[in-house]
Protein backbone atom coordinates (compact mmCIF):
# COMPACT_ATOMS: atom_id res chain seq x y z
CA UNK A 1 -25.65 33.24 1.95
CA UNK A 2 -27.55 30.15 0.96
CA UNK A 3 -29.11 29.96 -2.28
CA UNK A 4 -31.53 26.67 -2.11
CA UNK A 5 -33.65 27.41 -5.10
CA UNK A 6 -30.70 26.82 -7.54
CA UNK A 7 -30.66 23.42 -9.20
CA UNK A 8 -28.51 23.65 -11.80
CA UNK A 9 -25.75 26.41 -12.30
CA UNK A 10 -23.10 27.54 -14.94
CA UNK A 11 -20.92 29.47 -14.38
CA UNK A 12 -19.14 32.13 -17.19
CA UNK A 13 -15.88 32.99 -14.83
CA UNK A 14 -13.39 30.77 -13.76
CA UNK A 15 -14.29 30.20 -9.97
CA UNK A 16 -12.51 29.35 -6.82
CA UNK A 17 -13.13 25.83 -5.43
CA UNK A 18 -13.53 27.52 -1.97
CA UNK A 19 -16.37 29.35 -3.21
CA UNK A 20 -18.89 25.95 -3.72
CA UNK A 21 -20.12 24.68 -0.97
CA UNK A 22 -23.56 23.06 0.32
CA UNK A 23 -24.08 25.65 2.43
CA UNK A 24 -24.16 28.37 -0.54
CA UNK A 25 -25.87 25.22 -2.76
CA UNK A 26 -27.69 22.69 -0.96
CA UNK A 27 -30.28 21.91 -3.45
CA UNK A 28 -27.73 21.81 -6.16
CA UNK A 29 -27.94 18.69 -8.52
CA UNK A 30 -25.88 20.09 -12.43
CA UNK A 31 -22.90 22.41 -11.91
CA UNK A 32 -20.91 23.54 -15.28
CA UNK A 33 -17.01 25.08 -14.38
CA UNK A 34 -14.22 26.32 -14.56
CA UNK A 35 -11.88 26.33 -11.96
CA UNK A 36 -9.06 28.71 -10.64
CA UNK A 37 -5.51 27.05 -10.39
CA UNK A 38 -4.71 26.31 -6.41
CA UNK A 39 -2.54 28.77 -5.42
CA UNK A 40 0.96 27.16 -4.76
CA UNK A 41 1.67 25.69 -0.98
CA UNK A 42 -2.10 25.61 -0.68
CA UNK A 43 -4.43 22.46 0.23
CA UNK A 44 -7.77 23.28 0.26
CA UNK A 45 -10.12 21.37 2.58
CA UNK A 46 -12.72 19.03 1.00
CA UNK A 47 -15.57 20.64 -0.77
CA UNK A 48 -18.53 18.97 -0.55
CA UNK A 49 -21.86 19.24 -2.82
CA UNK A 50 -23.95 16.70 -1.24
CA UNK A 51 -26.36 16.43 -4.39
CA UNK A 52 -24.53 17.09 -7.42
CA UNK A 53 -25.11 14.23 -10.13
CA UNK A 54 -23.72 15.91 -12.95
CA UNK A 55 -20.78 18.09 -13.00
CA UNK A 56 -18.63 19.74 -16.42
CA UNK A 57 -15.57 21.09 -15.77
CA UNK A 58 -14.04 23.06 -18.71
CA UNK A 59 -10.68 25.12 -19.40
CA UNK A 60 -7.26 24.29 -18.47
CA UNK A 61 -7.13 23.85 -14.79
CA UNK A 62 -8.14 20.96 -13.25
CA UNK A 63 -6.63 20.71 -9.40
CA UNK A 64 -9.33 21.61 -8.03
CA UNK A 65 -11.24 18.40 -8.79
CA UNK A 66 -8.86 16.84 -6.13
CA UNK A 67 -10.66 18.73 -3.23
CA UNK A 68 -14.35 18.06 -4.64
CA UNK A 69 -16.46 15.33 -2.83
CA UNK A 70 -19.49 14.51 -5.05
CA UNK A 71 -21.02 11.14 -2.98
CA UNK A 72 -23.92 11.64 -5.98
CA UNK A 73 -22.39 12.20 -8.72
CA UNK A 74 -23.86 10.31 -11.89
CA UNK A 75 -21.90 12.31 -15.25
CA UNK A 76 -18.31 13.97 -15.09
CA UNK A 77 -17.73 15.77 -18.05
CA UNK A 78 -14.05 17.32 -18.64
CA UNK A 79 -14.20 19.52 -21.46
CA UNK A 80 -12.51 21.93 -24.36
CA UNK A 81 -9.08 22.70 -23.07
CA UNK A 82 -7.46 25.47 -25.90
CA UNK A 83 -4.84 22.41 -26.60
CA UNK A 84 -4.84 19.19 -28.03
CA UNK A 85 -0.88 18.97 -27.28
CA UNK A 86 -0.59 15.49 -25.93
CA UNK A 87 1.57 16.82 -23.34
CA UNK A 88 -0.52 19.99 -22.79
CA UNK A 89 -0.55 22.23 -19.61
CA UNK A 90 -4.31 20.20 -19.35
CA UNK A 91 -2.99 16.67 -18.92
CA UNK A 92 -1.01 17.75 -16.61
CA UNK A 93 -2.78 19.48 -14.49
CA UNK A 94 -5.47 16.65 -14.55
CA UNK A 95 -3.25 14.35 -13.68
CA UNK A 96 -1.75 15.75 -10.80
CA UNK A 97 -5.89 16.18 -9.40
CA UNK A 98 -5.94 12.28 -10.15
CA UNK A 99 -2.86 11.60 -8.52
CA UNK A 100 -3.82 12.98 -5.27
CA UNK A 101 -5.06 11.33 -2.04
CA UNK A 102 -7.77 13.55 -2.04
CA UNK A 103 -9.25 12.57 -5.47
CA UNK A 104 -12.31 11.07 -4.87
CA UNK A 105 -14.94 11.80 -7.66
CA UNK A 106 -16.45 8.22 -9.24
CA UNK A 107 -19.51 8.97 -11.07
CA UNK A 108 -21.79 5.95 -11.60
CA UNK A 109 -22.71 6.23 -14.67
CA UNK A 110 -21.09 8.39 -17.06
CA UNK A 111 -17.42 9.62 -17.76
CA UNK A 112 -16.72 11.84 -20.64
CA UNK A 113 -12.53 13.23 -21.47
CA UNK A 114 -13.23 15.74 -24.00
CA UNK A 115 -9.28 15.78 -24.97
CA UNK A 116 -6.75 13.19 -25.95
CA UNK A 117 -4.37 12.10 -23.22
CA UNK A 118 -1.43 9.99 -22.97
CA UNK A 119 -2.16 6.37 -21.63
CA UNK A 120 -0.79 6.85 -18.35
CA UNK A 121 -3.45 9.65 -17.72
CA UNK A 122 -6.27 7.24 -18.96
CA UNK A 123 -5.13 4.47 -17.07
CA UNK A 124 -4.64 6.18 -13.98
CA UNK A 125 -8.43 8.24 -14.52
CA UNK A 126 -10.14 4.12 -14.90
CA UNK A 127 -8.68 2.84 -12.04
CA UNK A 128 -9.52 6.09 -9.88
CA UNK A 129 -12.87 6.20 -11.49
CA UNK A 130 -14.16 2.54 -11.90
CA UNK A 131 -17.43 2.57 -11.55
CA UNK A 132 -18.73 4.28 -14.67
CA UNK A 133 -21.02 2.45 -16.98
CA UNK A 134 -19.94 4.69 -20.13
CA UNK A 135 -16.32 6.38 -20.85
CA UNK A 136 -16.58 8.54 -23.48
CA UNK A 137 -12.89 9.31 -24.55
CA UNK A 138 -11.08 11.49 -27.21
CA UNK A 139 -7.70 10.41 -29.52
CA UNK A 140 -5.94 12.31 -32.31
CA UNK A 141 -6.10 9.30 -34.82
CA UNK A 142 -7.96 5.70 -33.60
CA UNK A 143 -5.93 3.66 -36.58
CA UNK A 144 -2.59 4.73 -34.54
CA UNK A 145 -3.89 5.57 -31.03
CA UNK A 146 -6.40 2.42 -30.54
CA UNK A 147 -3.77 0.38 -29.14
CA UNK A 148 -3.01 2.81 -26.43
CA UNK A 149 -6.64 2.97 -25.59
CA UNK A 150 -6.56 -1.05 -25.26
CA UNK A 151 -3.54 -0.92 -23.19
CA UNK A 152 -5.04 1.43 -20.58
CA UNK A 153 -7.80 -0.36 -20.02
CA UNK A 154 -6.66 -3.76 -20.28
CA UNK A 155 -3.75 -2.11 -17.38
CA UNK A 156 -6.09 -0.64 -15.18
CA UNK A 157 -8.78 -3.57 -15.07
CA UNK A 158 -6.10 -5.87 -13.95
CA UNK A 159 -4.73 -2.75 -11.63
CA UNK A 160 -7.95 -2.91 -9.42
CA UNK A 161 -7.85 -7.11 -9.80
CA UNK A 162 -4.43 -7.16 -8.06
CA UNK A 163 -5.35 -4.17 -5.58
CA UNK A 164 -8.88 -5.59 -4.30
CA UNK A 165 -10.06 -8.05 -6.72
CA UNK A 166 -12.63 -5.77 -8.37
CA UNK A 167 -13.19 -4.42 -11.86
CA UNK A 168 -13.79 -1.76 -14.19
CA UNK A 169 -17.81 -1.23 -14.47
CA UNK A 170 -17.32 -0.20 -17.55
CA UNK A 171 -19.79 -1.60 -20.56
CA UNK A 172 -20.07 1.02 -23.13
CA UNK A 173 -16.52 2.55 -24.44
CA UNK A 174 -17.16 5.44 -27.01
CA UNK A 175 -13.81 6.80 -28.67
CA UNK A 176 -13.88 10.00 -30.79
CA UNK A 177 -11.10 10.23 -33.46
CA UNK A 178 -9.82 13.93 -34.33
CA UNK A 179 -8.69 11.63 -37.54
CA UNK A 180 -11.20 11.19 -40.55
CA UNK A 181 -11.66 7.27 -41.04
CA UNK A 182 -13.61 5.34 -43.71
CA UNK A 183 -16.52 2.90 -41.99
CA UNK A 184 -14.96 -0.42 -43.58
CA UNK A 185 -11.52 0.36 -41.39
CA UNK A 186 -13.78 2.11 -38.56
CA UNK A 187 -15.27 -1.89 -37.92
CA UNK A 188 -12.20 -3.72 -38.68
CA UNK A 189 -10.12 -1.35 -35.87
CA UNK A 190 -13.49 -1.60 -33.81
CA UNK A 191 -13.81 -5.46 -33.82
CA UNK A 192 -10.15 -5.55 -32.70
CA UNK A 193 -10.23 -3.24 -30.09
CA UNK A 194 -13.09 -4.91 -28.60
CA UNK A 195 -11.77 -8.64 -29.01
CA UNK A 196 -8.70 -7.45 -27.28
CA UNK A 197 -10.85 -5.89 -24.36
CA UNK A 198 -12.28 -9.38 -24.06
CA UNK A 199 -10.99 -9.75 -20.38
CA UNK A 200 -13.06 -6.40 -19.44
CA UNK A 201 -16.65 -5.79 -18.65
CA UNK A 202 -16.40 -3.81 -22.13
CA UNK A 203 -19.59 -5.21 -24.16
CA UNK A 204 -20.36 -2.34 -26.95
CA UNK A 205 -17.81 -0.23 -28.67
CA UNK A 206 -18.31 3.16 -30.64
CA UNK A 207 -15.71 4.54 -32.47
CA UNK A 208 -16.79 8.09 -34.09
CA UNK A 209 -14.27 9.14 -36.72
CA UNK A 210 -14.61 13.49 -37.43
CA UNK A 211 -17.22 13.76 -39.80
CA UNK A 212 -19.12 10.89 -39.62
CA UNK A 213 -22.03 9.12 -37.69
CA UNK A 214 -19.83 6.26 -36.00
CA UNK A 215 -19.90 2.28 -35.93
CA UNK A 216 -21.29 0.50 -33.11
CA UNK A 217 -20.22 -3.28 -32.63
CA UNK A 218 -21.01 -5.37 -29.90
CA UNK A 219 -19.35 -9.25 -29.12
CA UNK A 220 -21.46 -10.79 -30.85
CA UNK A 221 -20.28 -8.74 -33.94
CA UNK A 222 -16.87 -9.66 -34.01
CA UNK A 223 -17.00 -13.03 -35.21
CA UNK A 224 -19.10 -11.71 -38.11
């Protein structure tokens, strides 16, 4: 059954990635989900959603983002797992969708990580995802995790230098600290993590400690 008056859609269940298609959706352009784990000794074909630009996943199971082909997509949102645990059931699962041949999702302008992961997971989501403007990502504490978040980057910028001679797209970097922070150490972490970005396409920097507004700097604030 085709449903072409639907735009945007949430769902409230988790759903089967079988069950999107642009047959059922061809008007689609917003999609909010969460997925169904792939059953075990099953590859999915390729879903495609020919004109989704902005798509949330939330929950725990991400493989299904490995059989997903957005060619539109603008904003990936991955959102509110039940764990923080750095080595969570989540980041696993999201990695192995990143890891596979199949992964294809870039969006072009926005990517948002609604958890903290370890820096192999964010190094490996940059280089498969290069071409968003803004990363939006999460850490426990940014006075102990910011040079993890430096070292990712830094990694998987030169990653796609040495593969093809491209380069993370990347100009706006927003971290979001779990970890309470006052705004004198906020820009004195955020002036260093953007001087040692220096050899990225990273130009502005927000770092947004819990309970506070956040510090923006940009390079011509870190001389200052």
């Amino acid at each position: 059954m085709s449903l072409p008056y639907i735009k945007m859609l949430t769902f409230t269940s988790r759903q089967s990635v079988t069950d999107l298609s642009d047959v059922a959706f061809p008007n689609l352009t917003s999609l909010t989900v969460s997925f169904l784990p792939i059953p075990q000794r099953m590859m999915p074909s390729s879903t495609t959603l020919s004109n989704v630009e902005s798509l949330m996943v939330y929950g725990s199971e991400f493989g299904a983002l490995a059989y997903l082909s957005l060619p539109k997509l603008r904003r990936l949102a991955i959102k509110d797992p039940p764990s923080l645990a750095p080595h969570s059931w989540e980041i696993d699962s999201l990695m192995n969708a990143i890891i596979q041949d199949e992964f294809s999702l870039s969006p072009s302008e926005e990517f948002d990580l609604g958890f903290p992961v370890d820096s192999g997971t964010l190094t490996l989501a940059a280089i498969k995802m290069p071409h968003a403007k803004k990363v939006v990502i999460n850490v426990e504490d940014v006075k102990k995790d910011w040079v993890g978040v430096v070292e990712s980057f830094n990694d998987a910028n030169l990653g796609l230098l040495r593969v093809d001679g491209s380069a993370l797209s990347t100009k706006y970097l927003l971290i979001k600290s779990n970890g309470q922070l006052h705004e004198p150490e906020t820009l004195r972490i955020a002036k260093k993590v953007l001087m040692k970005l220096g050899s990225t396409g990273i130009t502005m920097l927000k770092i947004l400690p819990k309970g506070s507004r956040g510090l923006i700097v940009t390079r011509n604030d870190i001389d200052r």
